[in-house]
Protein backbone atom coordinates (compact mmCIF):
# COMPACT_ATOMS: atom_id res chain seq x y z
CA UNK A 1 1.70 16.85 8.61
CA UNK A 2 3.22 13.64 8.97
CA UNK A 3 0.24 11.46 8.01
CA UNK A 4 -0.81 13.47 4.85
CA UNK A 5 2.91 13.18 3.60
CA UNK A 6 2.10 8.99 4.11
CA UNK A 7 -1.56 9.40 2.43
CA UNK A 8 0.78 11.04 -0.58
CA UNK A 9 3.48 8.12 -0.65
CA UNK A 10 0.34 5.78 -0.28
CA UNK A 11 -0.74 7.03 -3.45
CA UNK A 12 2.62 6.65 -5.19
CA UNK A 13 2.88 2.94 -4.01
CA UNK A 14 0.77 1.70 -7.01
CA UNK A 15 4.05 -0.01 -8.80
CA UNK A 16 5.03 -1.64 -5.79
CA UNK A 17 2.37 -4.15 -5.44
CA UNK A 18 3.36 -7.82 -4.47
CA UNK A 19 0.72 -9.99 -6.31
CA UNK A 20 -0.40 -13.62 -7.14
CA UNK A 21 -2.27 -14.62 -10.21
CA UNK A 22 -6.35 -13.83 -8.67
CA UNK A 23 -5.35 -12.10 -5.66
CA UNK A 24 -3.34 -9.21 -4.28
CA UNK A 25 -1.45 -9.72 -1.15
CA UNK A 26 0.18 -6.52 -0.31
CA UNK A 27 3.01 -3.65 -0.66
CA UNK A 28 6.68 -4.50 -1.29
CA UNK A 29 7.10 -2.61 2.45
CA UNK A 30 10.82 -2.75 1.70
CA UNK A 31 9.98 -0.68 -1.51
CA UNK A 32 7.24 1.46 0.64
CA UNK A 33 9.95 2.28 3.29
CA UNK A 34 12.63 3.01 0.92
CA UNK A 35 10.53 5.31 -1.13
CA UNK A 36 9.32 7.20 2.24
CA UNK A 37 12.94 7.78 3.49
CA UNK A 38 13.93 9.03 -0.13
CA UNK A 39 10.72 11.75 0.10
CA UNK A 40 11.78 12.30 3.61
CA UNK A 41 9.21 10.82 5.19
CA UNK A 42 9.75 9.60 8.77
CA UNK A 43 10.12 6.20 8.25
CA UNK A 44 8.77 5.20 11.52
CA UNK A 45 5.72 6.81 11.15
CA UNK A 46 5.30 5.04 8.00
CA UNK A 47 6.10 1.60 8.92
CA UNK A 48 3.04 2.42 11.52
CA UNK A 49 0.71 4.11 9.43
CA UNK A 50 1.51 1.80 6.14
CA UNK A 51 0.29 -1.45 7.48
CA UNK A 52 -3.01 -0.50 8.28
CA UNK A 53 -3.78 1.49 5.38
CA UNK A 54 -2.36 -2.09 3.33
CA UNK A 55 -5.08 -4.34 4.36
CA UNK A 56 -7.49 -1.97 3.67
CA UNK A 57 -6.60 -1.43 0.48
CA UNK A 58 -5.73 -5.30 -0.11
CA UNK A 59 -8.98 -6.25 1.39
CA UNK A 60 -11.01 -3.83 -1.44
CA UNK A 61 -8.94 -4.40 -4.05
CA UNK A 62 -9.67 -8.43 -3.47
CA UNK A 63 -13.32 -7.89 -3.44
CA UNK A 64 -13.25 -5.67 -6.13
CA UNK A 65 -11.65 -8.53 -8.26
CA UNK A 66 -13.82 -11.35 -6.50
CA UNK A 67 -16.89 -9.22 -7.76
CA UNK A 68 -15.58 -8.87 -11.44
CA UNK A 69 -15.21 -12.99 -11.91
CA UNK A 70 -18.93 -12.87 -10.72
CA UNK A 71 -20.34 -10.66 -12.93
């Protein structure tokens, strides 16, 4: 149960995205934590899950932006 209650606060992390002008470089994981605890999310299950679902998604969403300045 735990990790599809993290997949759901993954979802609602979309405002707390720490970006620089070209590039994204993460979640506010302060933000992420906080939000978890408030949903009642075990927090230490998602400061272990959150990281690695982070560079993923910052590793996509970077290629997805290096591909739109190419086309």
């Amino acid at each position: 149960m735990d990790g599809w209650q993290v997949w759901d606060l993954v979802g609602r992390l979309g405002g707390q995205l720490r970006v620089i002008p070209g590039a994204v470089l993460g979640w506010d994981m302060g933000a992420a934590l906080a939000l978890a605890a408030a949903l009642g999310i075990d927090t230490l299950i998602a400061a272990e899950l959150l990281p690695e679902i982070e560079a993923v998604m910052v590793r996509k969403l970077n290629e997805q932006m290096e591909g739109g300045r190419d086309g």
